[in-house]
C-alpha atoms as a PDB file:
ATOM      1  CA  UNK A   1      27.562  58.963 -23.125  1.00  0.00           C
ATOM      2  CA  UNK A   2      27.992  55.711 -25.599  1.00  0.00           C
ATOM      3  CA  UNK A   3      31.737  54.860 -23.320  1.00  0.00           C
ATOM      4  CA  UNK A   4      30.319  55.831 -19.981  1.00  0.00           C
ATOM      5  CA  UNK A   5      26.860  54.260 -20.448  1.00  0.00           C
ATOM      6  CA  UNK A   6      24.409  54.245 -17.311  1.00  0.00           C
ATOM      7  CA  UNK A   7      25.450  57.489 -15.991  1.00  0.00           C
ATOM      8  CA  UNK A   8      23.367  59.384 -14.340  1.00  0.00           C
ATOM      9  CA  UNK A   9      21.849  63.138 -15.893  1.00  0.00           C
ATOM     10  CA  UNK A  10      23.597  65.089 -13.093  1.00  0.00           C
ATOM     11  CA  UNK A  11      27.073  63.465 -14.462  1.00  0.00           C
ATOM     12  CA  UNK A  12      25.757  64.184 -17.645  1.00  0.00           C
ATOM     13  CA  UNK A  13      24.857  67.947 -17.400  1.00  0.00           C
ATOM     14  CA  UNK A  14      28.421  68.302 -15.507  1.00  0.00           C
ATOM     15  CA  UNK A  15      30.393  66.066 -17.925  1.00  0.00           C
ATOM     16  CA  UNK A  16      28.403  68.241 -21.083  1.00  0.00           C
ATOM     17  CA  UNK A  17      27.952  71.476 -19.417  1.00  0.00           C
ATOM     18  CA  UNK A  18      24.655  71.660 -20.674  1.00  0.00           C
ATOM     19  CA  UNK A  19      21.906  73.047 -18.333  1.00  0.00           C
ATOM     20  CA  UNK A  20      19.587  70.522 -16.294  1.00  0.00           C
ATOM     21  CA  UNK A  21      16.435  71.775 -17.600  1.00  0.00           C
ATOM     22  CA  UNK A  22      17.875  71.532 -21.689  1.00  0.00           C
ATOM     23  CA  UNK A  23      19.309  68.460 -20.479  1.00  0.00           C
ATOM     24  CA  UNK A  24      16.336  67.009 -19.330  1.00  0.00           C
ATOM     25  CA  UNK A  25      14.414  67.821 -22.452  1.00  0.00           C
ATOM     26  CA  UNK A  26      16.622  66.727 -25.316  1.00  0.00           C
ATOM     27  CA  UNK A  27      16.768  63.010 -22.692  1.00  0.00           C
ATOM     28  CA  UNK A  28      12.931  63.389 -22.860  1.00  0.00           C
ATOM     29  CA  UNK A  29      12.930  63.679 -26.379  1.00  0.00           C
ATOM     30  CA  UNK A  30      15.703  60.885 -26.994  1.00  0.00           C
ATOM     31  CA  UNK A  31      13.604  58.937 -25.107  1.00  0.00           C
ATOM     32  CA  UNK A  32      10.155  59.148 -27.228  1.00  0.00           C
ATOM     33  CA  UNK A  33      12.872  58.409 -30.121  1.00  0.00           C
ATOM     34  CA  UNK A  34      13.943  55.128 -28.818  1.00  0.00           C
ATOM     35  CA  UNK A  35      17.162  55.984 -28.794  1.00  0.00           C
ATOM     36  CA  UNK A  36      17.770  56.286 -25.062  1.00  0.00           C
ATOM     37  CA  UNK A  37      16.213  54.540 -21.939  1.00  0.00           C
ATOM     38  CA  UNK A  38      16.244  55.898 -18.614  1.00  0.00           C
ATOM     39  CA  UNK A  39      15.737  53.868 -15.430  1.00  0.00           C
ATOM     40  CA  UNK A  40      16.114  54.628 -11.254  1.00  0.00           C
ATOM     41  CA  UNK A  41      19.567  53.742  -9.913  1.00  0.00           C
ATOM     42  CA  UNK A  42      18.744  50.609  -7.499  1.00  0.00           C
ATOM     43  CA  UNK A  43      21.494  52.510  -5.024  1.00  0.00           C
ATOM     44  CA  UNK A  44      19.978  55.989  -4.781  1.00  0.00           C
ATOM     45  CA  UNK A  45      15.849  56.101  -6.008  1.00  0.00           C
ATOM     46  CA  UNK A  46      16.111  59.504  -6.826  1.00  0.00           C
ATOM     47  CA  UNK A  47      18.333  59.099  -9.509  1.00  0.00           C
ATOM     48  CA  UNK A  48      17.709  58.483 -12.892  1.00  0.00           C
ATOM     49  CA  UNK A  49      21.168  56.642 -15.246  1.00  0.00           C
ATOM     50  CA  UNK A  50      20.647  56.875 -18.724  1.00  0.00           C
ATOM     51  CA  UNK A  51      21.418  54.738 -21.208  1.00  0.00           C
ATOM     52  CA  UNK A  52      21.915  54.514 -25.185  1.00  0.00           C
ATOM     53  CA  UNK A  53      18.925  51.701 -26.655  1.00  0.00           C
ATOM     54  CA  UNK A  54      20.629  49.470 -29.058  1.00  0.00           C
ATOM     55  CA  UNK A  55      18.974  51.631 -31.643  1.00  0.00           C
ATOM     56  CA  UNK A  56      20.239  54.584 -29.860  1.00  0.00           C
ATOM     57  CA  UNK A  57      24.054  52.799 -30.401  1.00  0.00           C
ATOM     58  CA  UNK A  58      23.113  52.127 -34.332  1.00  0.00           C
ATOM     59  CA  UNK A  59      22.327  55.629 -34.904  1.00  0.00           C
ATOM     60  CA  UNK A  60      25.042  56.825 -33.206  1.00  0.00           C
ATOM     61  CA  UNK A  61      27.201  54.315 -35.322  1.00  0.00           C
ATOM     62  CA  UNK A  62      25.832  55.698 -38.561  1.00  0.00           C
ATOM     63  CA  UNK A  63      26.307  59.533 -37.252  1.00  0.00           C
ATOM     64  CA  UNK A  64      30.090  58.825 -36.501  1.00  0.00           C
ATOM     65  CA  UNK A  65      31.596  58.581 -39.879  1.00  0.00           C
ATOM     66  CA  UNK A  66      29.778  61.926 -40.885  1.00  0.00           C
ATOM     67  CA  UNK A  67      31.204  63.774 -38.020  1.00  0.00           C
ATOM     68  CA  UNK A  68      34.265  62.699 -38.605  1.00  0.00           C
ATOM     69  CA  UNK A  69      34.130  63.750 -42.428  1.00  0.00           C
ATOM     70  CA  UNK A  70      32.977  67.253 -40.924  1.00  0.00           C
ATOM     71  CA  UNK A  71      35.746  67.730 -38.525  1.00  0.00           C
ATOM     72  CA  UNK A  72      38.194  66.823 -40.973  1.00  0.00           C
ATOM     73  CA  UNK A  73      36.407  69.353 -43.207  1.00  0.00           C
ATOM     74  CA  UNK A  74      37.096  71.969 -40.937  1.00  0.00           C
ATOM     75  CA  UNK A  75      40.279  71.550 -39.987  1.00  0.00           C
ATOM     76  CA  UNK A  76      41.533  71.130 -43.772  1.00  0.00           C
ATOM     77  CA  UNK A  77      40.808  74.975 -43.458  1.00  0.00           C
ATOM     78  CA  UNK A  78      43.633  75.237 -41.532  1.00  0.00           C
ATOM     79  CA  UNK A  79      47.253  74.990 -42.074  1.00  0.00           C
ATOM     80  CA  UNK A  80      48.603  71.721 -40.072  1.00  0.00           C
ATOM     81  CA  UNK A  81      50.809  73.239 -37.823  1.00  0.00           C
ATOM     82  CA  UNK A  82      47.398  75.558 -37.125  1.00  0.00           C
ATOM     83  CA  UNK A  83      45.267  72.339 -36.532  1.00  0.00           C
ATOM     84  CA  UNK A  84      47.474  71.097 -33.469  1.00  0.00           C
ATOM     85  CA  UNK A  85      47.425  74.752 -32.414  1.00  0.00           C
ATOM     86  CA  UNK A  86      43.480  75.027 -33.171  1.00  0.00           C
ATOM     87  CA  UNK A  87      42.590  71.382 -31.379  1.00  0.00           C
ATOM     88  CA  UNK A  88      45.008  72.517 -28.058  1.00  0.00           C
ATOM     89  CA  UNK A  89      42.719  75.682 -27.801  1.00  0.00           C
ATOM     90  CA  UNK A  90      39.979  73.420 -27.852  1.00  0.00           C
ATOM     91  CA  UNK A  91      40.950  71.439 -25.286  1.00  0.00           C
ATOM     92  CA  UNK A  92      42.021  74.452 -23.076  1.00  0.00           C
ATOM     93  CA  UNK A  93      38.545  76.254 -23.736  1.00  0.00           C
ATOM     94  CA  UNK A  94      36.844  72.525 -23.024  1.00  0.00           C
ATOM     95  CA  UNK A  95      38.679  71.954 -19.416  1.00  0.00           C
ATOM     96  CA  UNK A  96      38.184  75.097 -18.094  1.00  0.00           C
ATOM     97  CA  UNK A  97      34.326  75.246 -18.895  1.00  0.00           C
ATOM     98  CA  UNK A  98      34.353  71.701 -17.240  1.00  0.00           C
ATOM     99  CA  UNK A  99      36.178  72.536 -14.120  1.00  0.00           C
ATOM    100  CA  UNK A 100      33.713  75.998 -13.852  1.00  0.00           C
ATOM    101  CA  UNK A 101      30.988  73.982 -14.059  1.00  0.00           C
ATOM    102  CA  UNK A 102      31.964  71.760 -11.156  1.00  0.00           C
ATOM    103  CA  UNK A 103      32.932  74.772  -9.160  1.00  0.00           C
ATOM    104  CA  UNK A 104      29.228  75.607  -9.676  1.00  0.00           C
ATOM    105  CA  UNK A 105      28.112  72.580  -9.207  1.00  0.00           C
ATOM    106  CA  UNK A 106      30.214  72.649  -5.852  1.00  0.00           C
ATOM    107  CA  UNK A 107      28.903  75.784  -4.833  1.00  0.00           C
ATOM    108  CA  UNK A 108      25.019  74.645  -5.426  1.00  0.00           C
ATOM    109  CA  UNK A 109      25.156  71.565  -3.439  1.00  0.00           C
ATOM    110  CA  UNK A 110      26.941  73.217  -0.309  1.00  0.00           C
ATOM    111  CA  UNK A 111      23.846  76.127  -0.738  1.00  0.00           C
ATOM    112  CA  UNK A 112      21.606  73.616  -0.830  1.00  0.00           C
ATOM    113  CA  UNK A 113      23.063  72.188   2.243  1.00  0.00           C
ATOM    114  CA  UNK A 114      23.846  74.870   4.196  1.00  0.00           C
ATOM    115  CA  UNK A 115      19.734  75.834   3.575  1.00  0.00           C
ATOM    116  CA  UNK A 116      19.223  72.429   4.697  1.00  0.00           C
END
């Protein structure tokens, strides 16, 4: 969300794969943290784009370097030639989950359409 700021929760639930309902809650609870802000898009009312506060970008700031330390963690586990092997799988298992969940996503708004 930090290099696509002001997107909207329906590109974020189909960007994350996470479910609109657990989507909406963890932005609720960003929200009461500060760390997010979410306003209506002037072009469609009905949709909400979210954005990262500036405190929301300084947390996220100080988070970065311990992720990093923990993904480097876990791939010293592995033998190099492993990692590339290990981070392609990743990938792999990442674009396929992304392109079912536009299928889905596909598939609900033509129901929803078709009900119309």
């Amino acid at each position: 969300m930090a290099e696509d700021e002001g997107t909207s929760q329906t590109g974020l639930t189909e960007r994350t794969g996470i479910d609109r309902p657990t989507l909406a809650d963890l932005v609720r609870r960003l929200q009461r943290k500060r760390l997010l802000q979410r306003r209506r898009k002037k072009e469609d009312a009905r949709v909400y784009a979210v954005k990262l506060t500036d405190e929301g970008r300084r947390v996220l700031r100080a988070a970065e370097p311990l992720a990093q330390r923990v993904d480097e963690r876990v791939l010293s586990a592995l033998p190099s030639k492993q990692r590339d092997q290990f981070m392609d799988a990743l990938v792999s298992i990442v674009d396929r989950l992304q392109d079912l969940s536009l299928q889905e996503t596909g598939m609900a708004h033509g129901a929803r359409k078709r009900g119309a």
